[in-house]
C-alpha atoms as a PDB file:
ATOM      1  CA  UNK A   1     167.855 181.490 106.473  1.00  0.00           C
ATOM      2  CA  UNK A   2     164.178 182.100 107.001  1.00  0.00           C
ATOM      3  CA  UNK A   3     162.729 184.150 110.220  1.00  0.00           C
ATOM      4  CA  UNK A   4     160.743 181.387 112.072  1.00  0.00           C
ATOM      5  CA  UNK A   5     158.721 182.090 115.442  1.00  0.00           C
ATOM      6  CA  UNK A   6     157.873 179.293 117.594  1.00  0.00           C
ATOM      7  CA  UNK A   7     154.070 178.620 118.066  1.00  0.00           C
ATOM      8  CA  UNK A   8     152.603 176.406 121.019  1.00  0.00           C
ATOM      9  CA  UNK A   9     150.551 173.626 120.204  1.00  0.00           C
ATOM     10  CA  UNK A  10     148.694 174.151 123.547  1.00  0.00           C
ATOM     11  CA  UNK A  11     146.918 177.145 124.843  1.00  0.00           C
ATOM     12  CA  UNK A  12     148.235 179.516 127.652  1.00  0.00           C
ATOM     13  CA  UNK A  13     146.003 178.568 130.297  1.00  0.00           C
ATOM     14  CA  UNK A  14     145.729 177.894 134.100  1.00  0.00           C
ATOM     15  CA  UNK A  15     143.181 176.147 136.417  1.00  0.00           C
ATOM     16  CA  UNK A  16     143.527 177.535 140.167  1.00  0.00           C
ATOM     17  CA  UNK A  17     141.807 176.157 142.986  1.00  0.00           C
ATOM     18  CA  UNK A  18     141.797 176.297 146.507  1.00  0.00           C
ATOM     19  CA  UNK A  19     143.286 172.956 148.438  1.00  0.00           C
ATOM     20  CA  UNK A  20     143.007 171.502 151.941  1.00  0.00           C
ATOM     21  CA  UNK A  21     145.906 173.791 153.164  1.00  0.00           C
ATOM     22  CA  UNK A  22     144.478 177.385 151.985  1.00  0.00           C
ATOM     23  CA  UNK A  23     146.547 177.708 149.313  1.00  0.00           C
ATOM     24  CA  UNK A  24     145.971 178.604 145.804  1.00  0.00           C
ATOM     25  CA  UNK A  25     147.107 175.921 143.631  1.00  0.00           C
ATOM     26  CA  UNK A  26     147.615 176.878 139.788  1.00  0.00           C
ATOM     27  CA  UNK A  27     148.089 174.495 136.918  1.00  0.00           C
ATOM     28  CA  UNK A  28     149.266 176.391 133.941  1.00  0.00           C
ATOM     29  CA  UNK A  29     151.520 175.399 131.046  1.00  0.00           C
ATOM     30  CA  UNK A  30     154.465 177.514 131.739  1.00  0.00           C
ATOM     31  CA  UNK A  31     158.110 177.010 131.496  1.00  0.00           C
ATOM     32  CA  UNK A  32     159.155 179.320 134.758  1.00  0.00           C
ATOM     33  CA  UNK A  33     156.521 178.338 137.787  1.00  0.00           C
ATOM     34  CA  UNK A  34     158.535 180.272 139.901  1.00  0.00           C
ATOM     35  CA  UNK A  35     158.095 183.074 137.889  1.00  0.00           C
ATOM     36  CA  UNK A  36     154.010 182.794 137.971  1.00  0.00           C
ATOM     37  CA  UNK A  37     154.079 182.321 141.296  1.00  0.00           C
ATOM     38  CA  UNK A  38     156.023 185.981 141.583  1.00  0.00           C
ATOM     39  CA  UNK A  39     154.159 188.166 139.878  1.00  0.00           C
ATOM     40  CA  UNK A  40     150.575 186.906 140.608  1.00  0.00           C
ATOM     41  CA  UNK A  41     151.146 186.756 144.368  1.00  0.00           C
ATOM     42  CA  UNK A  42     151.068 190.550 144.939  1.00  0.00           C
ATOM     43  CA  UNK A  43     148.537 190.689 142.400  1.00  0.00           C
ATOM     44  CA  UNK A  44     146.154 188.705 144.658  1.00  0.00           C
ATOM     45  CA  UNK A  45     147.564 190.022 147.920  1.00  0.00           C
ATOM     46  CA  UNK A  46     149.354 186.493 148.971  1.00  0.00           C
ATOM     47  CA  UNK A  47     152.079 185.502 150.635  1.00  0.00           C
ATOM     48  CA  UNK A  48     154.711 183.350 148.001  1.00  0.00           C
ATOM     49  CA  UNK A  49     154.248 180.564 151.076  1.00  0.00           C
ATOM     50  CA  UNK A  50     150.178 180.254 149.495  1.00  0.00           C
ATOM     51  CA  UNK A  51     150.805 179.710 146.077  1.00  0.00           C
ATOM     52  CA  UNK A  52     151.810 176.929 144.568  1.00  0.00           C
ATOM     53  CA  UNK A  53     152.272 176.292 140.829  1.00  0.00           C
ATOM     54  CA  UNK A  54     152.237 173.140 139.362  1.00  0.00           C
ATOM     55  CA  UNK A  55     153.820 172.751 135.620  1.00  0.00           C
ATOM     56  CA  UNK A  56     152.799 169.904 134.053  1.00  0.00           C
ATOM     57  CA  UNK A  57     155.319 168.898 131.031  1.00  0.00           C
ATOM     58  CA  UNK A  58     154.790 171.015 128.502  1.00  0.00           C
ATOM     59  CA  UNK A  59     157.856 169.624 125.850  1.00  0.00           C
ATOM     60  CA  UNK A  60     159.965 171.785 123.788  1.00  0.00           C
ATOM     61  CA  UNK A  61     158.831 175.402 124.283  1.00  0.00           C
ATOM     62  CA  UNK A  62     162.027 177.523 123.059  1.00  0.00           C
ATOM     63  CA  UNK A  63     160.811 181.193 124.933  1.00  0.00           C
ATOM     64  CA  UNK A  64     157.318 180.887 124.063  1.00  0.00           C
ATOM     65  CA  UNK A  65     155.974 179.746 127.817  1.00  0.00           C
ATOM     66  CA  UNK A  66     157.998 182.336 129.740  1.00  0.00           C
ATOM     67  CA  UNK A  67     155.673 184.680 129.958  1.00  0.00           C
ATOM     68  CA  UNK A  68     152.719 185.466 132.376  1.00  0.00           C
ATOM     69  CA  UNK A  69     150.026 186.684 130.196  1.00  0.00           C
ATOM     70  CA  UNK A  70     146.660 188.232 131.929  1.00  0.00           C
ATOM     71  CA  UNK A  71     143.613 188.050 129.807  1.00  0.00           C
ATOM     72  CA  UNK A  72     139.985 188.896 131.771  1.00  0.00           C
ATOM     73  CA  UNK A  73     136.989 187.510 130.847  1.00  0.00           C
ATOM     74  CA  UNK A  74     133.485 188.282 132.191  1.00  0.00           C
ATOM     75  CA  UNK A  75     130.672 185.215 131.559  1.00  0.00           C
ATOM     76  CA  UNK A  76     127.570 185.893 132.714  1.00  0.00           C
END
């Protein structure tokens, strides 16, 4: 049998914003929102209690959207 390695139609991406409560709400296509909400709260210096991830369905991932992966980008 062949090696195969699962590939994501969809990007890895988030959209955060801030909503009526203070918290920092992030949409990202990830299979373990507790997870994201784990490591990026220290990260930003918040509480868990301010974060809240929201995983919208994302179908049959198989591994590949376990991972938090931080890319920068500067756009001036």
């Amino acid at each position: 049998m062949h090696q195969v390695q699962q590939a994501a139609i969809e990007p890895h991406a988030c959209i955060t914003y801030w909503d009526e409560d203070d918290r920092l709400v992030v949409r990202t296509s990830t299979q373990v929102p507790f997870h994201v909400r784990r490591i990026i709260a220290p990260l930003l210096g918040l509480p868990l209690r301010r974060i809240q991830v929201i995983k919208p369905r994302i179908g049959g991932g198989f591994g590949g959207k376990q991972e938090v992966l931080l890319r920068t980008s500067a756009h001036i």
